[in-house]
N, C-alpha and C. Protein backbone atom coordinates (compact mmCIF):
# COMPACT_ATOMS: atom_id res chain seq x y z
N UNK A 1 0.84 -1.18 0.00
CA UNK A 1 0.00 0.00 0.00
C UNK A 1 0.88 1.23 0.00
N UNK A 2 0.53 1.85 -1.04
CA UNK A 2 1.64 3.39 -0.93
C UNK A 2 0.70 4.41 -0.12
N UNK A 3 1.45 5.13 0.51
CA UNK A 3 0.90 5.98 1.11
C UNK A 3 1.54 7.41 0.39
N UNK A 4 0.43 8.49 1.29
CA UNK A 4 0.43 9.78 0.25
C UNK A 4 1.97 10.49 0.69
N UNK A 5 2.14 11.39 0.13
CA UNK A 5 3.67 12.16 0.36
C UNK A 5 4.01 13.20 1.70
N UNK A 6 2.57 13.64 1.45
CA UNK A 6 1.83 14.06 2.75
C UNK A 6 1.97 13.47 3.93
N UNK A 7 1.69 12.36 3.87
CA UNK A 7 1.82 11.90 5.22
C UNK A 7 3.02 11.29 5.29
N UNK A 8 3.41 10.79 4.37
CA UNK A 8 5.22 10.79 4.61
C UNK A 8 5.91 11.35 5.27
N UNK A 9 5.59 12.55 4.91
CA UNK A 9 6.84 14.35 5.36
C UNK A 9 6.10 14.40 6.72
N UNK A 10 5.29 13.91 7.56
CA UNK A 10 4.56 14.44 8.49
C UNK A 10 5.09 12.89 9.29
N UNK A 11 4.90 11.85 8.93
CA UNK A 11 5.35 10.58 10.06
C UNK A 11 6.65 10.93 11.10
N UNK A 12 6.75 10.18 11.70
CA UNK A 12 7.61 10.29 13.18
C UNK A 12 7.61 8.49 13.07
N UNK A 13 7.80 7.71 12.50
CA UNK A 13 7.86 6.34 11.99
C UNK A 13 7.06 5.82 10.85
N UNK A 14 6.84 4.19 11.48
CA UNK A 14 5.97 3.42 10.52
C UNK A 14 5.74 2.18 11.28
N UNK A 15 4.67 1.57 10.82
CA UNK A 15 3.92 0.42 10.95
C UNK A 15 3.97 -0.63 10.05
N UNK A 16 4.29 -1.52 9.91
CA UNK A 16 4.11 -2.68 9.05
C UNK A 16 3.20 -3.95 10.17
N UNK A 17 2.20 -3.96 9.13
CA UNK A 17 1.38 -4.90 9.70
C UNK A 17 1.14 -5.93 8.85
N UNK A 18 0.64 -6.81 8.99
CA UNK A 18 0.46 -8.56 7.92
C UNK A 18 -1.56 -7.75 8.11
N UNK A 19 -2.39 -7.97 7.01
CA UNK A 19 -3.42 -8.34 7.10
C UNK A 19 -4.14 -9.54 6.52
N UNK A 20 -4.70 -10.80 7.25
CA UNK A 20 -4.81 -11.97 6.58
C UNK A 20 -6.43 -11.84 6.79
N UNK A 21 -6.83 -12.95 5.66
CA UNK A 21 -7.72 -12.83 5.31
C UNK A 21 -8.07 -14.36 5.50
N UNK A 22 -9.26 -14.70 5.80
CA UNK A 22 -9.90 -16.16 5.93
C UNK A 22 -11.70 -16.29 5.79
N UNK A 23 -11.49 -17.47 5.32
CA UNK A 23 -12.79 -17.90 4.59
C UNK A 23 -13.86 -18.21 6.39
N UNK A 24 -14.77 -17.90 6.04
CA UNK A 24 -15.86 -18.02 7.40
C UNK A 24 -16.96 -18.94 6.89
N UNK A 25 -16.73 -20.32 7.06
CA UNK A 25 -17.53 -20.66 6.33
C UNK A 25 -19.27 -20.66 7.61
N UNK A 26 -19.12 -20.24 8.62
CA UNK A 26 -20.20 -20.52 9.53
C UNK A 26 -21.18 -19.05 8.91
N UNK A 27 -20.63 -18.16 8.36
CA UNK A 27 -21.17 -16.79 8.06
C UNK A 27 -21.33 -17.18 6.75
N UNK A 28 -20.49 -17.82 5.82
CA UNK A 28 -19.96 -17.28 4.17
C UNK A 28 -19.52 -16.35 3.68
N UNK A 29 -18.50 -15.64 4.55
CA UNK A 29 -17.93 -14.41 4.04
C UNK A 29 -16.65 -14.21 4.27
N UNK A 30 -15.75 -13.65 4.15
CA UNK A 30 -14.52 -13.63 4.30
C UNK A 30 -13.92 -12.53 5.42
N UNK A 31 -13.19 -13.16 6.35
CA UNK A 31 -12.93 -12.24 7.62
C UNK A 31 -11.36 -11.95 7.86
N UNK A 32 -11.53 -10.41 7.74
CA UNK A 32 -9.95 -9.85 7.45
C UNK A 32 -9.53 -8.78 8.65
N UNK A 33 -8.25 -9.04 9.01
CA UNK A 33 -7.87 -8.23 10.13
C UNK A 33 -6.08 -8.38 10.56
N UNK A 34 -5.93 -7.44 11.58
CA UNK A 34 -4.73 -7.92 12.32
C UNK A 34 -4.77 -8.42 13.63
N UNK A 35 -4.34 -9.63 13.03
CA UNK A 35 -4.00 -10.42 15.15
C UNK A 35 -3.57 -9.52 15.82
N UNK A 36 -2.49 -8.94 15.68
CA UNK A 36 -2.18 -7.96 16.06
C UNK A 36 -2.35 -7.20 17.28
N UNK A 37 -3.55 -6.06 16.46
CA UNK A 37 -3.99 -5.00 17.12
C UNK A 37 -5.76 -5.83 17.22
N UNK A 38 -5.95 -7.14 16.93
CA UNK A 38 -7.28 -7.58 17.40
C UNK A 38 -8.08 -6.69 16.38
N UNK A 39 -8.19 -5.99 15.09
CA UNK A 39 -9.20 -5.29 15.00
C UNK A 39 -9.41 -6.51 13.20
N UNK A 40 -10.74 -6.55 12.93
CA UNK A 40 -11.38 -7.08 12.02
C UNK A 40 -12.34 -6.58 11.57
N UNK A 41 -12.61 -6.92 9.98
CA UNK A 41 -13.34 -6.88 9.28
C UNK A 41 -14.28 -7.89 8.32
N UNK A 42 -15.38 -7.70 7.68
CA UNK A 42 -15.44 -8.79 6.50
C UNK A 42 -15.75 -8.50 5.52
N UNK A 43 -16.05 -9.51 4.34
CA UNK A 43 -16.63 -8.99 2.76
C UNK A 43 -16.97 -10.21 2.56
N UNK A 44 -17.86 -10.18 1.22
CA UNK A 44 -17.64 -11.30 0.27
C UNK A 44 -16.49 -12.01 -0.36
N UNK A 45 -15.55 -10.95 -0.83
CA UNK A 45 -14.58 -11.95 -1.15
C UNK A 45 -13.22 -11.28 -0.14
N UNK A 46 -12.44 -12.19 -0.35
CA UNK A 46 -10.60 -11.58 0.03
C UNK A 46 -10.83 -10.36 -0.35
N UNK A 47 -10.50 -9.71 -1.21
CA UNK A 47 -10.20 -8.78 -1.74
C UNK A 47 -11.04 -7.62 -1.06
N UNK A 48 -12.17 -7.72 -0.81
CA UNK A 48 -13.06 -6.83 -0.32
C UNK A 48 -12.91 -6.85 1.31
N UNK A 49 -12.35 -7.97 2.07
CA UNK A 49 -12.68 -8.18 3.45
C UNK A 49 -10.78 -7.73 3.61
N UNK A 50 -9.96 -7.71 2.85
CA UNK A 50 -8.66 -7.07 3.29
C UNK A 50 -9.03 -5.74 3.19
N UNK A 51 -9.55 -5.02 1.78
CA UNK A 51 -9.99 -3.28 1.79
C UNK A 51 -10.23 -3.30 3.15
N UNK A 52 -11.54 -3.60 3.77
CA UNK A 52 -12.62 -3.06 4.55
C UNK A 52 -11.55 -3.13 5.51
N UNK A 53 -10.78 -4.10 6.13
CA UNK A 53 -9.47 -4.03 7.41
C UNK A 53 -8.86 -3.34 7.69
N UNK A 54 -8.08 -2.87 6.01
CA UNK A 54 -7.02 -2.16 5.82
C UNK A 54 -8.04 -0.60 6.54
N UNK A 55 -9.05 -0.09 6.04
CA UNK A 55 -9.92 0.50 6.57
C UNK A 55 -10.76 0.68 7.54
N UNK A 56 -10.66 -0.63 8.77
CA UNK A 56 -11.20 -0.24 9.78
C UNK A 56 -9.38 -0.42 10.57
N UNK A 57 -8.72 -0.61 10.39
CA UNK A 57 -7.44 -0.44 11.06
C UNK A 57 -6.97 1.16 10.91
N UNK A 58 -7.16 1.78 10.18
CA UNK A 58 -6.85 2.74 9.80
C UNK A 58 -7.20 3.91 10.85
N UNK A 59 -8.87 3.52 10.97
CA UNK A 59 -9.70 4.43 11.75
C UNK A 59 -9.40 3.80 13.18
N UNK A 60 -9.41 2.83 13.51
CA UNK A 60 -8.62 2.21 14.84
C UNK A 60 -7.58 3.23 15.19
N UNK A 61 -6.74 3.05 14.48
CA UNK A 61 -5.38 4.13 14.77
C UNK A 61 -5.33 5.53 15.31
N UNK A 62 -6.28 5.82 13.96
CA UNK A 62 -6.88 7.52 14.60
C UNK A 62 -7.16 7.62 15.61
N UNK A 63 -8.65 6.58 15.99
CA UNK A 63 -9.00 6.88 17.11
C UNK A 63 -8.14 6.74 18.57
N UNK A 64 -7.07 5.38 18.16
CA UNK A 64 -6.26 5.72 19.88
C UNK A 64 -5.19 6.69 19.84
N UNK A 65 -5.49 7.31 18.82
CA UNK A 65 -4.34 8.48 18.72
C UNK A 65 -4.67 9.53 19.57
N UNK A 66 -6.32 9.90 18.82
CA UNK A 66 -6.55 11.37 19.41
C UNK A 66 -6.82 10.84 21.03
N UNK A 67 -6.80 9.95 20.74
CA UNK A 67 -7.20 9.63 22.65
C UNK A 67 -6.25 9.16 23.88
N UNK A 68 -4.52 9.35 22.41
CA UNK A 68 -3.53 9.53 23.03
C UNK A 68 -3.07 8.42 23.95
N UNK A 69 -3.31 7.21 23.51
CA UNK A 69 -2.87 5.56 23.65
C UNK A 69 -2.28 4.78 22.50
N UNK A 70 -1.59 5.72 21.49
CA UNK A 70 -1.37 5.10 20.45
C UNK A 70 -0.23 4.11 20.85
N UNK A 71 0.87 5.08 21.50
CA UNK A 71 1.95 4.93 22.13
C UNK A 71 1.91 2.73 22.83
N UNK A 72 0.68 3.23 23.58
CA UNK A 72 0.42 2.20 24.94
C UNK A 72 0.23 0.88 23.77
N UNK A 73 -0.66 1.05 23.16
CA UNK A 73 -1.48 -0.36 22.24
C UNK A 73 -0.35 -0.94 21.37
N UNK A 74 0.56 0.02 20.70
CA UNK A 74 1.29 -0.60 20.10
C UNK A 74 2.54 -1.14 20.98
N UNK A 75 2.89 -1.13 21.90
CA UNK A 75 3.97 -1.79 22.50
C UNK A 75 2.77 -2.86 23.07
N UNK A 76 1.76 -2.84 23.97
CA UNK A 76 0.92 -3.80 23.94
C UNK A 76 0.76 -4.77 23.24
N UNK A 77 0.72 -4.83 21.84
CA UNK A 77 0.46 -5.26 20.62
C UNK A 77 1.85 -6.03 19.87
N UNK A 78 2.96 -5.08 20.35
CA UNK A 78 4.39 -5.85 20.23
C UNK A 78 4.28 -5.29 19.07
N UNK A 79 3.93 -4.45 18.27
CA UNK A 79 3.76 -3.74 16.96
C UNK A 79 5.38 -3.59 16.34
N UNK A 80 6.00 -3.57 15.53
CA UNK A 80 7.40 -3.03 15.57
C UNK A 80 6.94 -1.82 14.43
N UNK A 81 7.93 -1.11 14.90
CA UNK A 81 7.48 0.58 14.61
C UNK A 81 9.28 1.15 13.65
N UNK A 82 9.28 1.36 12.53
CA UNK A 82 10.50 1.53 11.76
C UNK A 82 10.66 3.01 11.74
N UNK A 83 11.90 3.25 11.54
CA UNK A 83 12.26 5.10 11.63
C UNK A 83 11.96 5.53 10.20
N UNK A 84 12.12 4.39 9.34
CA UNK A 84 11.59 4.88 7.50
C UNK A 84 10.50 4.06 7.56
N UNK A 85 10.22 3.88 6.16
CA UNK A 85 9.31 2.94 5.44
C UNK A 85 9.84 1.30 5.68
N UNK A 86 9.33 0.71 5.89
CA UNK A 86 9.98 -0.47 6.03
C UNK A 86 10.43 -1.14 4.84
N UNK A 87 11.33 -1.81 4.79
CA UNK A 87 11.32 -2.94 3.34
C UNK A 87 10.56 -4.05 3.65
N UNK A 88 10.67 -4.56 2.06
CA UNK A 88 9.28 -5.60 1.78
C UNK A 88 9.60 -6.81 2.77
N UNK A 89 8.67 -7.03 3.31
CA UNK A 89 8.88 -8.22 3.98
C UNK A 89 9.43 -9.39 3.71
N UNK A 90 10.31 -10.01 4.29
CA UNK A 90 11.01 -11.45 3.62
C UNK A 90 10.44 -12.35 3.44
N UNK A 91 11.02 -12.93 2.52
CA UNK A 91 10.19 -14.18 2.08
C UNK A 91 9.74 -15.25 2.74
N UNK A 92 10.91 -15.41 4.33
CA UNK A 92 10.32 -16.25 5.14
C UNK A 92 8.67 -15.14 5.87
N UNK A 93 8.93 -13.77 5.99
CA UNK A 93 8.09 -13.88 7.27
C UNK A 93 6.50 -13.87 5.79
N UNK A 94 6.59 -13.92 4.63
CA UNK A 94 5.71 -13.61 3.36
C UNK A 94 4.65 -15.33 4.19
N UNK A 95 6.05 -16.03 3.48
CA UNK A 95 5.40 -17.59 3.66
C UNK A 95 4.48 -17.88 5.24
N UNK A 96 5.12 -17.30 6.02
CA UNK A 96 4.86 -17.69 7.04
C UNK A 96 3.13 -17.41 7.45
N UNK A 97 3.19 -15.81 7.00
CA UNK A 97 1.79 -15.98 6.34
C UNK A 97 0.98 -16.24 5.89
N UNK A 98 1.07 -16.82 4.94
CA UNK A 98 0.75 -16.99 4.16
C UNK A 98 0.19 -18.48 4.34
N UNK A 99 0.99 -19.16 4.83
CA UNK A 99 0.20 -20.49 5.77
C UNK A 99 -0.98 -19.98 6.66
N UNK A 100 -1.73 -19.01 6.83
CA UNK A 100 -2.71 -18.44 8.40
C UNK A 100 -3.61 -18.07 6.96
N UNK A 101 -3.16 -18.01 5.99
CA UNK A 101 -4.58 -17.38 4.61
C UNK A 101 -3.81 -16.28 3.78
N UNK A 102 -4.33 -15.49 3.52
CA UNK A 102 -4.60 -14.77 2.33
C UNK A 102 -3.45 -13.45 3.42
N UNK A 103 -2.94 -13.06 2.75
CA UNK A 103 -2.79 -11.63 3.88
C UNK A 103 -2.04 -10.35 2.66
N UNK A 104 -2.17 -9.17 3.02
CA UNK A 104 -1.14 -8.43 2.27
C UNK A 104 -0.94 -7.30 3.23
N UNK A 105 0.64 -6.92 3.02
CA UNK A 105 1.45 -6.36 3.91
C UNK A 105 0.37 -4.93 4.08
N UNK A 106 0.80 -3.97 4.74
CA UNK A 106 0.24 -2.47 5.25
C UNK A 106 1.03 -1.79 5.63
N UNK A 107 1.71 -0.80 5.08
CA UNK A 107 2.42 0.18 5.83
C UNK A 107 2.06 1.54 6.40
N UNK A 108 2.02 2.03 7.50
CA UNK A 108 1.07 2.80 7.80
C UNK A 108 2.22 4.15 8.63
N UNK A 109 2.00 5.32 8.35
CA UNK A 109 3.04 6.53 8.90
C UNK A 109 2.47 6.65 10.79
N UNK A 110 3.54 7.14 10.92
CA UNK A 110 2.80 7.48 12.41
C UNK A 110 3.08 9.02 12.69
N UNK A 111 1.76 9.96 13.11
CA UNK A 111 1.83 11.16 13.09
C UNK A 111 3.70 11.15 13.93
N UNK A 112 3.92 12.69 13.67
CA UNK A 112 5.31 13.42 14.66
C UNK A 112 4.73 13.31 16.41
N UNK A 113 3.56 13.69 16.61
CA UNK A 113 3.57 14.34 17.84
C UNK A 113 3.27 13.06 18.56
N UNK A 114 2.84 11.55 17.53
CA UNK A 114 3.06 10.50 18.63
C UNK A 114 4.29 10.27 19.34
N UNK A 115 4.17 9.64 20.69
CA UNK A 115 5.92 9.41 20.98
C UNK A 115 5.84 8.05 21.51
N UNK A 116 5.92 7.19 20.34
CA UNK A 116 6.33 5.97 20.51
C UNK A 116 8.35 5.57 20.67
């Protein structure tokens, strides 16, 4: 996921997260999220139930930001937090994934005034 330039010039790190995706067959829909940070989503297909993740993770973030626990959840969470953009994930930690379902990487900026 590229992110805007904007928020580039404005991060104080980064986030790399795995989002995997799995078939529900008790619902029939596909349920996407990060172990992680615990937050999920779903769709009809992969493709739609990683969007909707990548998008309720997003707003997750915001919200423990402005509420100024961003800091707390992600060491909670064991999150690892990079001073750039991260590089692409290796091929072991790809596979490793990739055994748990469907997943695609996320890189996400972290405002300046967080202080992780």
């Amino acid at each position: 996921m590229k992110m805007s330039e904007d928020a580039a010039s404005r991060a104080k790190g980064y986030l790399l997260l795995f989002i995997e995706a799995k078939s529900d067959v008790n619902v029939g829909r596909f349920v996407a999220g990060s172990p992680e940070l615990d937050v999920w989503s779903s769709g009809e297909t992969e493709l739609d139930a990683l969007k909707r993740a990548e998008d309720a993770i997003r707003l997750f973030l915001n919200e423990i930001e402005a509420l100024g626990t961003l800091e707390q959840v992600l060491r909670e969470s064991n999150v690892k937090i990079y001073s750039a953009p991260p590089p692409r994930p290796s091929l072991a930690s790809r596979v490793r994934h990739a055994f748990r379902g469907a997943f695609t990487p996320l890189t996400m900026p972290i405002p300046h005034h967080a202080t992780c």
